[in-house]
C-alpha atoms as a PDB file:
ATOM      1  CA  UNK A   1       8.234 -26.541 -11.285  1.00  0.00           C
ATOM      2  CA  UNK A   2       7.407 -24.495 -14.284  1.00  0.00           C
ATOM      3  CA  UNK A   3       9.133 -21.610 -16.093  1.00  0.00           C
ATOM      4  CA  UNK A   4       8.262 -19.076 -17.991  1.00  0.00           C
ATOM      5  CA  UNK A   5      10.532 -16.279 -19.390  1.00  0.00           C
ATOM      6  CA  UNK A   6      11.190 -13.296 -21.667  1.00  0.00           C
ATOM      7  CA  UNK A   7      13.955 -14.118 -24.732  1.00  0.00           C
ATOM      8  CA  UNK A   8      16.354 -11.147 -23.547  1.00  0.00           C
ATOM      9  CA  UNK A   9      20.030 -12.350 -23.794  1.00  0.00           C
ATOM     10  CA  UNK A  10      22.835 -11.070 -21.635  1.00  0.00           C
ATOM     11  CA  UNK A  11      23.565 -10.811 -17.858  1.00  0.00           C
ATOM     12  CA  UNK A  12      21.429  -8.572 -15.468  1.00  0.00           C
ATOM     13  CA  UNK A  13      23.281  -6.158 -13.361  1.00  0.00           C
ATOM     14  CA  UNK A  14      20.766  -6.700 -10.780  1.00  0.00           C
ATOM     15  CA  UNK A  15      17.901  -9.384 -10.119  1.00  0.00           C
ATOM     16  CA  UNK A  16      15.004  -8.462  -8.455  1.00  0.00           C
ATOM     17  CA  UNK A  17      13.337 -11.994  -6.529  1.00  0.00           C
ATOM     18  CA  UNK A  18      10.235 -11.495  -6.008  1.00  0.00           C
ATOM     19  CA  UNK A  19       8.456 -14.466  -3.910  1.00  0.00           C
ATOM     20  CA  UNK A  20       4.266 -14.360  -4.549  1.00  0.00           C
ATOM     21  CA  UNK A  21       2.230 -16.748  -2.960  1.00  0.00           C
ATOM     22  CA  UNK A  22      -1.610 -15.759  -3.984  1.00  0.00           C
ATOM     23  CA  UNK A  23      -0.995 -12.050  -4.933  1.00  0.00           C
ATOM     24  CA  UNK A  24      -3.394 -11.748  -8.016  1.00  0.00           C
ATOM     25  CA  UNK A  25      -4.442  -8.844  -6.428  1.00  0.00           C
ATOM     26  CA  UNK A  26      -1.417  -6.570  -6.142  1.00  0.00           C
ATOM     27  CA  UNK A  27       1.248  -8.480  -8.230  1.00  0.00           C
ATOM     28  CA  UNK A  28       0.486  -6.713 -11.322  1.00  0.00           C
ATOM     29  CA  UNK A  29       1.217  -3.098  -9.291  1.00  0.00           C
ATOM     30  CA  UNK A  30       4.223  -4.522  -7.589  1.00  0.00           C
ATOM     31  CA  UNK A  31       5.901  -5.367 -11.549  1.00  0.00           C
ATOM     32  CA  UNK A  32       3.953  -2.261 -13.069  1.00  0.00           C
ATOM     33  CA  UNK A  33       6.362   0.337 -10.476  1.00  0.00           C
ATOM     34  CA  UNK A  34       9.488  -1.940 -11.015  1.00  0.00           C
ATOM     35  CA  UNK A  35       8.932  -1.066 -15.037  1.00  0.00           C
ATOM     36  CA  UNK A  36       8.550   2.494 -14.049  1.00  0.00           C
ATOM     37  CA  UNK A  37      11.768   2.817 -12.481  1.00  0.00           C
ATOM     38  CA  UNK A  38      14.377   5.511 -13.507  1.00  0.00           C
ATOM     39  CA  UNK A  39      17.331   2.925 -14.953  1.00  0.00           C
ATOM     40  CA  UNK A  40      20.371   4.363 -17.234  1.00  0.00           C
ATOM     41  CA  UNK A  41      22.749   1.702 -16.590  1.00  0.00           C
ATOM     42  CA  UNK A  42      24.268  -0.073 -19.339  1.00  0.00           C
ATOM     43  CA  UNK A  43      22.753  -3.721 -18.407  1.00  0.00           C
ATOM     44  CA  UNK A  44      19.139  -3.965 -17.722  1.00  0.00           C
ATOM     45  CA  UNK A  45      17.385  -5.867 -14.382  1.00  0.00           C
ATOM     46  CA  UNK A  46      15.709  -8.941 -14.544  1.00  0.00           C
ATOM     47  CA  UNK A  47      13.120  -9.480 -12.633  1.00  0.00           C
ATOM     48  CA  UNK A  48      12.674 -13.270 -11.291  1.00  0.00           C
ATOM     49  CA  UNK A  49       8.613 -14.028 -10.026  1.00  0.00           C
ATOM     50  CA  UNK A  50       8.166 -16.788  -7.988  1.00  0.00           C
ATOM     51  CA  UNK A  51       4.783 -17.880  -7.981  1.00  0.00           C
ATOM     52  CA  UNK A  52       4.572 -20.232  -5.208  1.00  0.00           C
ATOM     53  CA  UNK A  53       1.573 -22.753  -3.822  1.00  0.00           C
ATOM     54  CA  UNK A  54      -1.111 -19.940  -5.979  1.00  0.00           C
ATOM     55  CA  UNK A  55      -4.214 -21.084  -6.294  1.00  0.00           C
ATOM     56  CA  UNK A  56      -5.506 -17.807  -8.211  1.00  0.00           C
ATOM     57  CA  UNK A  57      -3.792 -15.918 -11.231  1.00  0.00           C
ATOM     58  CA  UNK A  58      -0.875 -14.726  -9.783  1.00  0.00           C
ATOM     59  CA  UNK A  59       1.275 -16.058 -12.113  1.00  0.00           C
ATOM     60  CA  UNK A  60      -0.811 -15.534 -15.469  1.00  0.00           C
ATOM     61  CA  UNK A  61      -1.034 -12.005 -13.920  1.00  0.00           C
ATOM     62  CA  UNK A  62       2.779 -11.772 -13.845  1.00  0.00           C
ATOM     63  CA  UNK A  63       3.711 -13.525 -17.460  1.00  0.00           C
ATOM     64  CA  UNK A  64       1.096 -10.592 -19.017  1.00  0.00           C
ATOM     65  CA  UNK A  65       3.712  -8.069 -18.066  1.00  0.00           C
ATOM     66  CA  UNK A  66       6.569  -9.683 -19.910  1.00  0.00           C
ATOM     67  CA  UNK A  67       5.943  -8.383 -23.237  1.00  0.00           C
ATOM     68  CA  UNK A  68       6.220  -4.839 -21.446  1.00  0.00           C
ATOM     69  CA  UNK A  69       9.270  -5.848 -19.665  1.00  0.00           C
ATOM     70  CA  UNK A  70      10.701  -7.004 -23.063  1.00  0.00           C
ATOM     71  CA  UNK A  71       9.814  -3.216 -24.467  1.00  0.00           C
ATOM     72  CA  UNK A  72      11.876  -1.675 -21.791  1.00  0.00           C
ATOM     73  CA  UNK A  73      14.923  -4.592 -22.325  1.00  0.00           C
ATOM     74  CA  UNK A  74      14.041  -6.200 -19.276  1.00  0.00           C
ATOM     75  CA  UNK A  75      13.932  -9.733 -18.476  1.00  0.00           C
ATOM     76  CA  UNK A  76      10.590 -10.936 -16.570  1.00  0.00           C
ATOM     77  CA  UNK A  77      10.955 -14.566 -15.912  1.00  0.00           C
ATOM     78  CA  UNK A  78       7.802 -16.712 -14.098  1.00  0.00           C
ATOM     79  CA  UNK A  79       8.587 -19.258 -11.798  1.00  0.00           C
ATOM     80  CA  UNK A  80       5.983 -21.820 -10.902  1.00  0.00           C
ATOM     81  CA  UNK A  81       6.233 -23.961  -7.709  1.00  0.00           C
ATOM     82  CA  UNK A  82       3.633 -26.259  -6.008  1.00  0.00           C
ATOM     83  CA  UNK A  83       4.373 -25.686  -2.527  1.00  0.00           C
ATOM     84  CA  UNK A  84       3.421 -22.659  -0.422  1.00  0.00           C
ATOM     85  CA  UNK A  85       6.822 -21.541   1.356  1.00  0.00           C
ATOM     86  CA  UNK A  86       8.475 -18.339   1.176  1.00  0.00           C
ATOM     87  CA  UNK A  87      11.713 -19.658   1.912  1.00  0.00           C
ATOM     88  CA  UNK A  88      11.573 -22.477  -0.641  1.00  0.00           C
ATOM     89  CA  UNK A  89      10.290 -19.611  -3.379  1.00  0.00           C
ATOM     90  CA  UNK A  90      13.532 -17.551  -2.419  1.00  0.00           C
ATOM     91  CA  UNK A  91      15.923 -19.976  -2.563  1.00  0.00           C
ATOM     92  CA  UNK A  92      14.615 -21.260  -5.747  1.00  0.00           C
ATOM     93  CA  UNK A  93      14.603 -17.280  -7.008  1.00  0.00           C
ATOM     94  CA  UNK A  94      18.570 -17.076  -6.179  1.00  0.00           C
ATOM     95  CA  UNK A  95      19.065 -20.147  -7.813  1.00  0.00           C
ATOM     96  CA  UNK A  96      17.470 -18.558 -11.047  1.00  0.00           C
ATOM     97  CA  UNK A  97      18.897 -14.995 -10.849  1.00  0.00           C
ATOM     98  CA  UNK A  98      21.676 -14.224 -12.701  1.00  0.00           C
ATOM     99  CA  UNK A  99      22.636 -10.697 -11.143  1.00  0.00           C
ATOM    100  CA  UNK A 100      25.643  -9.986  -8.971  1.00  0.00           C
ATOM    101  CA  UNK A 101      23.138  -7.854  -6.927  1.00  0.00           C
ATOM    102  CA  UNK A 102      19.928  -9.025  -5.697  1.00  0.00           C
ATOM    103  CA  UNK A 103      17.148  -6.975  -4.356  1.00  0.00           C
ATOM    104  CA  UNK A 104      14.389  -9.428  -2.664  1.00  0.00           C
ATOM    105  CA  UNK A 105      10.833  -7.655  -2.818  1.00  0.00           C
ATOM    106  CA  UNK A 106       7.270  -8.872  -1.436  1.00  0.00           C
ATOM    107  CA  UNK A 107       4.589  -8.645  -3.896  1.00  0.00           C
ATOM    108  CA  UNK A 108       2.800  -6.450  -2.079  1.00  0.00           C
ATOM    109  CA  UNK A 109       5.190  -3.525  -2.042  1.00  0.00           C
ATOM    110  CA  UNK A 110       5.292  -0.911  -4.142  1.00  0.00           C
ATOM    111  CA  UNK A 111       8.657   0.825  -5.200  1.00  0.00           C
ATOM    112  CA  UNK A 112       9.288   4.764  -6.537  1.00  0.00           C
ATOM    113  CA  UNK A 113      11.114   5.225  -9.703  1.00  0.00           C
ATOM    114  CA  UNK A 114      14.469   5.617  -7.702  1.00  0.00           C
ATOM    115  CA  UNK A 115      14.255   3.042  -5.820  1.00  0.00           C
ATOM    116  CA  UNK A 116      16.317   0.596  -8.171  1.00  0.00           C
ATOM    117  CA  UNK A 117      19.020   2.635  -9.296  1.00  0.00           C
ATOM    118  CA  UNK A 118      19.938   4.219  -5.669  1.00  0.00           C
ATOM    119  CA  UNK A 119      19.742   0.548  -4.100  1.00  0.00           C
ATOM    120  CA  UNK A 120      22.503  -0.354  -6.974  1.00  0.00           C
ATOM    121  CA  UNK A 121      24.691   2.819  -6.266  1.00  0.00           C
ATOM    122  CA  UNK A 122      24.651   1.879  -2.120  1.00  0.00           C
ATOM    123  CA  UNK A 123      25.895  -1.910  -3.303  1.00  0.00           C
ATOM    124  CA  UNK A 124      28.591  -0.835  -5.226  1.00  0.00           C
ATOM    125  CA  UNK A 125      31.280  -0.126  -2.263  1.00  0.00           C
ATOM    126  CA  UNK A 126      33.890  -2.686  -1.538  1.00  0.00           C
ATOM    127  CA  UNK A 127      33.305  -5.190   1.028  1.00  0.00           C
ATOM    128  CA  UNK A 128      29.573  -6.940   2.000  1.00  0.00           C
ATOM    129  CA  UNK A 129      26.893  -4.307   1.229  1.00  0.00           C
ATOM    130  CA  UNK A 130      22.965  -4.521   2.296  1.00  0.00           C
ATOM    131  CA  UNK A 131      21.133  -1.635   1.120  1.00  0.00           C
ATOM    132  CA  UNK A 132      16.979  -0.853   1.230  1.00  0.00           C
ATOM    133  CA  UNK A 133      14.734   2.295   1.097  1.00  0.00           C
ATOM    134  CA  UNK A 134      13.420   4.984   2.952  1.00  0.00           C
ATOM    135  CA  UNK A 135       9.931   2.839   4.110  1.00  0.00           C
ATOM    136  CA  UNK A 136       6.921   4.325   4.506  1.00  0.00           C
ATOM    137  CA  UNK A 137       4.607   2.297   5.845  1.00  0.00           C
ATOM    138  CA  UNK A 138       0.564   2.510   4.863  1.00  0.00           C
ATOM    139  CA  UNK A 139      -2.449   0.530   5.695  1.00  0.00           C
ATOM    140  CA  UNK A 140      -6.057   0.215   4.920  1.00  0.00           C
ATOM    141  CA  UNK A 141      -9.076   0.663   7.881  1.00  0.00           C
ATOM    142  CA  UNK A 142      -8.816   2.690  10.840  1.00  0.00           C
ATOM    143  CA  UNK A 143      -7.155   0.636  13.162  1.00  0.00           C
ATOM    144  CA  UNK A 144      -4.002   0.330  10.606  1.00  0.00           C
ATOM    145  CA  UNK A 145      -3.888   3.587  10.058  1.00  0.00           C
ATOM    146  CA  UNK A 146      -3.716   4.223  13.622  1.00  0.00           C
ATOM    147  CA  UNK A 147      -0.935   1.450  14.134  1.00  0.00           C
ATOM    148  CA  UNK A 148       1.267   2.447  11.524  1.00  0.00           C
ATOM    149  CA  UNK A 149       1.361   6.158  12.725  1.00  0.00           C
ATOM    150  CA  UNK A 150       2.955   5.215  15.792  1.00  0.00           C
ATOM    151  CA  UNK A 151       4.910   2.634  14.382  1.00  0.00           C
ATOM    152  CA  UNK A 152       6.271   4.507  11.807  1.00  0.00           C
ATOM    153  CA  UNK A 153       7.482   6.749  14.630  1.00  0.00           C
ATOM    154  CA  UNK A 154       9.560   4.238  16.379  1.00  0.00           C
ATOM    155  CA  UNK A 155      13.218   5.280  16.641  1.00  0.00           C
ATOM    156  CA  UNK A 156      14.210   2.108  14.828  1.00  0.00           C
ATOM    157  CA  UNK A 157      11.371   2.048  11.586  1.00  0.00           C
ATOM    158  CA  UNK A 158      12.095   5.999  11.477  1.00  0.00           C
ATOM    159  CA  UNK A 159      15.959   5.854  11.820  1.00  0.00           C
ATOM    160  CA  UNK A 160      17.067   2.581  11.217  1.00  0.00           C
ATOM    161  CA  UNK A 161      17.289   0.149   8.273  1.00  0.00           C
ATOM    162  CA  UNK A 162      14.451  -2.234   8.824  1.00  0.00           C
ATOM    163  CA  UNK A 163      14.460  -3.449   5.244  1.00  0.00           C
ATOM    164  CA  UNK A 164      10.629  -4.538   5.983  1.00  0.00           C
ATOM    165  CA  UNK A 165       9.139  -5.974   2.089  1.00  0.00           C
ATOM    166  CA  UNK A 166      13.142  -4.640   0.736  1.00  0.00           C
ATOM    167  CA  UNK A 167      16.303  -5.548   1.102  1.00  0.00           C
ATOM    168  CA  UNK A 168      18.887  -5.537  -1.301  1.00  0.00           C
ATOM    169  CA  UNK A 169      22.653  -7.431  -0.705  1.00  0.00           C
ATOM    170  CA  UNK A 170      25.500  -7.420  -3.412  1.00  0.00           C
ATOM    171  CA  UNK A 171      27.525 -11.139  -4.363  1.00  0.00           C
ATOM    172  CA  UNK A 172      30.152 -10.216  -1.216  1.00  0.00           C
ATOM    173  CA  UNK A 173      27.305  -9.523   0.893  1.00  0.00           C
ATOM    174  CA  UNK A 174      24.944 -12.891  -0.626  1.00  0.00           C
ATOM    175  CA  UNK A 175      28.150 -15.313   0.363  1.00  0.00           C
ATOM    176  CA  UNK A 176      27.109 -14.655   3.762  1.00  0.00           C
ATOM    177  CA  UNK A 177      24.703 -17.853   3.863  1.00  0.00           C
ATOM    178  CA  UNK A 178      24.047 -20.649   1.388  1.00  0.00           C
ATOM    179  CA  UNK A 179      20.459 -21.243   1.137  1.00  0.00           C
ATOM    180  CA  UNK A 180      17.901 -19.279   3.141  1.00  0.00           C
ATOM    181  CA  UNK A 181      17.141 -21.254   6.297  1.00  0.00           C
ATOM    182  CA  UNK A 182      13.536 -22.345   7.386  1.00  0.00           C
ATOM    183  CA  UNK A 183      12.743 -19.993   9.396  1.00  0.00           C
ATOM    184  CA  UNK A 184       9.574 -17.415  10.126  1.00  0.00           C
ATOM    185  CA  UNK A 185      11.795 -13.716   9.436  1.00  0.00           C
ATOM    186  CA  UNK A 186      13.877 -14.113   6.115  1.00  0.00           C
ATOM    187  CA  UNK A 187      14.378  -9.801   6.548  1.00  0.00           C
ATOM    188  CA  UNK A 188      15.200 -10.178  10.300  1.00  0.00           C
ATOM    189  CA  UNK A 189      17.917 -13.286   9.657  1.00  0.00           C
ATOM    190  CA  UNK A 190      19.458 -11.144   6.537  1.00  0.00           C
ATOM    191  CA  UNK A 191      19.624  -7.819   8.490  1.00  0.00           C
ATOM    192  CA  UNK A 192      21.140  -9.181  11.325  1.00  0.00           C
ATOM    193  CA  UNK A 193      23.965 -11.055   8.888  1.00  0.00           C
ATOM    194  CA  UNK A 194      25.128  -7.751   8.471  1.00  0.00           C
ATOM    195  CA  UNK A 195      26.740  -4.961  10.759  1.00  0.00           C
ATOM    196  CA  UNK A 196      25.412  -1.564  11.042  1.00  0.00           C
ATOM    197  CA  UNK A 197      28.376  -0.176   8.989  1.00  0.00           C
ATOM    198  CA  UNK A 198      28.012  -2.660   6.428  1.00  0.00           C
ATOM    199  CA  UNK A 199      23.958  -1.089   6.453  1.00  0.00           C
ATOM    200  CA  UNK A 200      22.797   1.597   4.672  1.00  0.00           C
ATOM    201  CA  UNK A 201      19.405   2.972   3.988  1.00  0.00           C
ATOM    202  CA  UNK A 202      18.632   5.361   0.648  1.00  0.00           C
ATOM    203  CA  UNK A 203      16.774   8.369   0.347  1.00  0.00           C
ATOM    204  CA  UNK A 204      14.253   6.907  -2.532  1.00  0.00           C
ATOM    205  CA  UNK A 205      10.707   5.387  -0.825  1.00  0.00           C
ATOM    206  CA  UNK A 206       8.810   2.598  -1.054  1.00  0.00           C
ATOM    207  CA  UNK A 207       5.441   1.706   0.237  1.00  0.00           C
ATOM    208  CA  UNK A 208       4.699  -1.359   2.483  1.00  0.00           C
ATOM    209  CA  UNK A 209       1.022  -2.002   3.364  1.00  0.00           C
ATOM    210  CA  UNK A 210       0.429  -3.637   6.857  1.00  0.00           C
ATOM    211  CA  UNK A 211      -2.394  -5.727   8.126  1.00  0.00           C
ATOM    212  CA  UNK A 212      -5.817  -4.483   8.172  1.00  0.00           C
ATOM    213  CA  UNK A 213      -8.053  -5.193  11.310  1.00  0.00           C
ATOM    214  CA  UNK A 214      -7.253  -5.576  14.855  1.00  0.00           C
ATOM    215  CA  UNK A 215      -7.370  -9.337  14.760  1.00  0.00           C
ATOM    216  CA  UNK A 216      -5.068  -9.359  11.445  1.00  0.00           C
ATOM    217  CA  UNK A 217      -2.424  -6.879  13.221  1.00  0.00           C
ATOM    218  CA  UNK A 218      -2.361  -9.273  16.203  1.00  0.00           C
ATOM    219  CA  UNK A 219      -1.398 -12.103  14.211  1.00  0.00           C
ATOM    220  CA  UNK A 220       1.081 -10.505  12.320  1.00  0.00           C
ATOM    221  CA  UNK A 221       2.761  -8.936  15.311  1.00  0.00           C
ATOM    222  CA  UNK A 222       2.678 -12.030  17.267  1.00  0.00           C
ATOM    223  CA  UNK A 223       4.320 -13.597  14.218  1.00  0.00           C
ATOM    224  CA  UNK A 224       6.982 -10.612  14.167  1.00  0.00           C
ATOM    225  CA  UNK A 225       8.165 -10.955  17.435  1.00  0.00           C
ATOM    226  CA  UNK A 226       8.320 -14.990  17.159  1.00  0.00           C
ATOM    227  CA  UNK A 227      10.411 -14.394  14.177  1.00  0.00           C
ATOM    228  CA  UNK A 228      12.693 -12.113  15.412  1.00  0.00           C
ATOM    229  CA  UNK A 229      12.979 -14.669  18.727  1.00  0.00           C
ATOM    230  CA  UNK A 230      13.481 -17.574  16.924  1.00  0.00           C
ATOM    231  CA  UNK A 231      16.442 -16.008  14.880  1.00  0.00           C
ATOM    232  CA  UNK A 232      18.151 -15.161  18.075  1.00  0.00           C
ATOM    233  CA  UNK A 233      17.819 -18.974  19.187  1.00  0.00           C
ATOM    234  CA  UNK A 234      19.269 -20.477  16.164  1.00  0.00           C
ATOM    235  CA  UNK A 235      21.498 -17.809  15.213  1.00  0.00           C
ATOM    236  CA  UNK A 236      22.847 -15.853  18.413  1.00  0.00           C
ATOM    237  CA  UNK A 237      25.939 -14.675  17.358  1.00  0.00           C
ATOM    238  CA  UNK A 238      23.600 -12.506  14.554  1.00  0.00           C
ATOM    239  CA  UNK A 239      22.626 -10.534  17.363  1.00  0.00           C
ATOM    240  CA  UNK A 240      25.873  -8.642  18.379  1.00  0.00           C
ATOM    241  CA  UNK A 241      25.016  -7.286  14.984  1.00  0.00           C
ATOM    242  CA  UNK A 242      21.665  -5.551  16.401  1.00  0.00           C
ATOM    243  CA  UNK A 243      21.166  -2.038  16.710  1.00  0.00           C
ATOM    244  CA  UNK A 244      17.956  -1.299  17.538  1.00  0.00           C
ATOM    245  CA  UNK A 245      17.474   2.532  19.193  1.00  0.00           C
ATOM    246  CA  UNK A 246      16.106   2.640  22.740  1.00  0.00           C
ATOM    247  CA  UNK A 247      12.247   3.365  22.991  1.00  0.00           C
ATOM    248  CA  UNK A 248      11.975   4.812  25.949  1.00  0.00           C
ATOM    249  CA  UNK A 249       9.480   5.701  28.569  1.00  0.00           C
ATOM    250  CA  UNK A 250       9.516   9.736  27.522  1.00  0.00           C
ATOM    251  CA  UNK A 251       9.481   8.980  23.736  1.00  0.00           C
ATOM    252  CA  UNK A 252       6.148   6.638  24.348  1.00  0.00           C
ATOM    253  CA  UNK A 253       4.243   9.426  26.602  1.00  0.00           C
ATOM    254  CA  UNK A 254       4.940  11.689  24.028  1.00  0.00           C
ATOM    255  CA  UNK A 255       3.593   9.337  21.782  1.00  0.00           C
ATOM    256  CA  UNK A 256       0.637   9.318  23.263  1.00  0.00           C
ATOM    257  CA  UNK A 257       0.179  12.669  24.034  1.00  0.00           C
ATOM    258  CA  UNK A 258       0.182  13.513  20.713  1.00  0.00           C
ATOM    259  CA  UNK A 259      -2.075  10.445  19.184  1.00  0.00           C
ATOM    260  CA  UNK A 260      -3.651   8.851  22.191  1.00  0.00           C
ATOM    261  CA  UNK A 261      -6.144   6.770  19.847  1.00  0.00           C
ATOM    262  CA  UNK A 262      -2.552   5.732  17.519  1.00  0.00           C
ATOM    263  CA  UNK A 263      -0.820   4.650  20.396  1.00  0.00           C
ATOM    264  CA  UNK A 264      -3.583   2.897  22.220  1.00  0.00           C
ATOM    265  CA  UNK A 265      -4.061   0.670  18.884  1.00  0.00           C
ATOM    266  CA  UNK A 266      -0.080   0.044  18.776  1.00  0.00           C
ATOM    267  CA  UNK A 267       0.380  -0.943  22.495  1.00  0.00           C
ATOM    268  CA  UNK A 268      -3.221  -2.732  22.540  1.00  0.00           C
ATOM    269  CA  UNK A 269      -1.613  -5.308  19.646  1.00  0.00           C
ATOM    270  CA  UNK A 270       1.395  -5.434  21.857  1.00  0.00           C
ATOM    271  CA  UNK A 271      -0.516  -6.232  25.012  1.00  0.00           C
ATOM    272  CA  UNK A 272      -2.672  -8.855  23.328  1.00  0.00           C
ATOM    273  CA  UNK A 273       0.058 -10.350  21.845  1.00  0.00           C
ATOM    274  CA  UNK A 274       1.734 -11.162  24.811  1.00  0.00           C
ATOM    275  CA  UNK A 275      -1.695 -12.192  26.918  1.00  0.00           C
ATOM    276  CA  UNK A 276      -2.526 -14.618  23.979  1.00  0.00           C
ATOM    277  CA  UNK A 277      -0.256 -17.518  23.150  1.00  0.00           C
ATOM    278  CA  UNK A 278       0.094 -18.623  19.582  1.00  0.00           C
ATOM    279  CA  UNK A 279      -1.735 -22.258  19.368  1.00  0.00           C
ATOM    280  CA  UNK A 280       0.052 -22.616  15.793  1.00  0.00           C
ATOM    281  CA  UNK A 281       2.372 -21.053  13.325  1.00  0.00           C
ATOM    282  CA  UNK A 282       0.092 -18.654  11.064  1.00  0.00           C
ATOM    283  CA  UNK A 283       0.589 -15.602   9.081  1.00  0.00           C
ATOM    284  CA  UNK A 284      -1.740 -13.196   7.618  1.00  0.00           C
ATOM    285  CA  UNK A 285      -1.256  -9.727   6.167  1.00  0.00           C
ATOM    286  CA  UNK A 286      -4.438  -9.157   6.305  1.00  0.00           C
ATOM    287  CA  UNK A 287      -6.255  -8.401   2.648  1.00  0.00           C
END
C-alpha cells in the first residue's frame, strides 16, 4: 500500500472516503465538485482517495488535484492498494480518516456545492445520525434514460433515503459496526444499521449515473437485488429497520400510462433478472 498526501496539519471536521477502483475517467469530476463545495466551517474536510486494484491513472488523476485542495485548505490524501475490493478500499479509508463525520462517496458521483455542508448540519443531532442527499439519478443511452425515469419515480428512490453513491454517518452513528463486512451492498448493510428516525435525507442534490445498455442494467439489477438478499441472510435483525413504501398495483399502471416505453425498460430488467440466474458474482456500471 502506498500513500500519498497534502502537508495540511490539523483535524478534519469531516472525511470524505472515497473508494475508486479504475475511475480515470470521472475521478477528476467527482474531486473537482467536492472543491467546489460551499464550506464556512472553521475546520476544513479531508478528502481520503482510495485507489484500489487500478490499472489506469486513477490515482495520478487524483494526486493532480492536491495542490488545488491545498489552495482551498483541504487535505487530499491518495491511497494506493493492490487488490480490487470495495470493501477492503473502505475499510482501509476509515482507518485513514481522521474526521468525526464521514461521508462515503463513489467516484462516479457528482455532488452540488451544498451537498457537504447540509450533510454536516443533519449529523450534528445527538444520538446515531445517517444523513445523504436529495438523489437524482441520470444515465447515458436510451434505455437508461428510460429506466431511471421510472425508477426515479418509485415511492422509495423519490421519498425515501436510499443513500445510493452517498451516505454520510457521524462517530455515534460509525460505532455501529467495526469493519465493513464482505459483502455485495456496503449502502444497503449501512442503511439498514440505522432506523428511519435516526435517517434523514437533505434538500441539496447529487447526481448518480446508472448503467448504460440493457445488458449492463441487467447485471447491475441482478446484483442489487442479490445484495440487498444477502444482507437480510447474514444480518436479519437489520431488517426490522426497513422502510421501504408500498409500490403498488395502481401506482405501476399509472406508471405506465404515463411512460409506457420507461416502464417497459424498468419491468423488462426486472423480468429478466429473475428468468436468468446469475452463473457468478459480477458487477458492472456500465461505462
Amino acid at each position: 500500500m502506498s500513500v500519498h498526501e497534502s502537508s495540511l496539519p490539523g483535524n478534519p471536521a469531516l472525511s470524505v472516503i472515497l473508494p475508486a477502483s479504475n475511475e480515470g475517467a470521472v475521478i477528476a469530476r467527482c474531486l473537482r465538485a467536492l472543491l467546489a463545495s460551499d464550506w464556512t466551517a472553521a475546520a476544513p474536510p479531508e478528502i481520503v482517495v482510495i485507489a484500489n486494484g487500478c490499472r489506469d491513472d486513477t490515482a495520478a488523476q487524483a494526486r493532480a488535484l492536491v495542490p488545488e485542495a491545498e489552495a482551498r485548505g483541504w487535505s487530499l490524501r491518495v491511497i494506493e492498494i493492490s487488490k480490487g475490493d470495495k470493501l477492503g478500499a473502505l475499510n482501509a479509508g476509515d482507518a485513514a480518516a481522521r474526521g468525526r463525520l464521514r461521508v462515503y462517496l463513489d467516484a462516479d458521483v457528482t455532488v452540488s456545492p451544498p451537498l457537504l455542508a447540509q450533510l454536516q448540519d443533519a449529523l450534528a443531532g445527538p444520538g446515531a445520525r445517517y444523513a445523504s442527499g436529495t438523489l437524482r439519478i441520470t444515465g447515458e443511452g436510451w434505455a437508461a434514460r428510460a429506466y431511471a425515469r421510472i425508477w426515479r419515480q418509485v415511492p422509495f428512490m423519490a421519498r425515501g433515503v436510499p443513500g445510493c453513491g452517498v451516505f454520510a454517518v457521524n462517530a455515534e452513528g460509525r460505532a455501529r459496526w467495526q469493519e465493513f463486512p464482505d459483502i455485495i451492498s456496503d449502502d444497503t448493510f449501512v442503511r439498514l444499521s440505522f432506523t428511519p428516525a435516526e435517517r434523514s435525507a437533505v434538500p441539496a442534490t447529487y447526481e448518480w449515473p446508472i448503467a448504460e445498455g440493457l445488458a449492463a442494467l441487467i447485471r447491475v439489477r441482478r446484483r442489487q437485488d442479490a445484495g440487498v438478499a444477502q444482507v437480510g441472510t447474514l444480518f436479519p435483525r437489520l431488517l426490522r429497520n426497513d422502510d421501504k413504501l408500498p409500490f403498488g398495483a395502481g401506482g405501476k399502471l399509472r406508471m405506465a400510462l404515463r411512460d409506457p416505453l420507461g416502464f417497459a425498460v424498468y419491468s423488462g430488467v426486472a423480468l429478466m433478472v429473475r428468468l436468468t440466474p446469475q452463473r457468478a458474482p459480477e458487477w458492472s456500471r456500465g461505462r
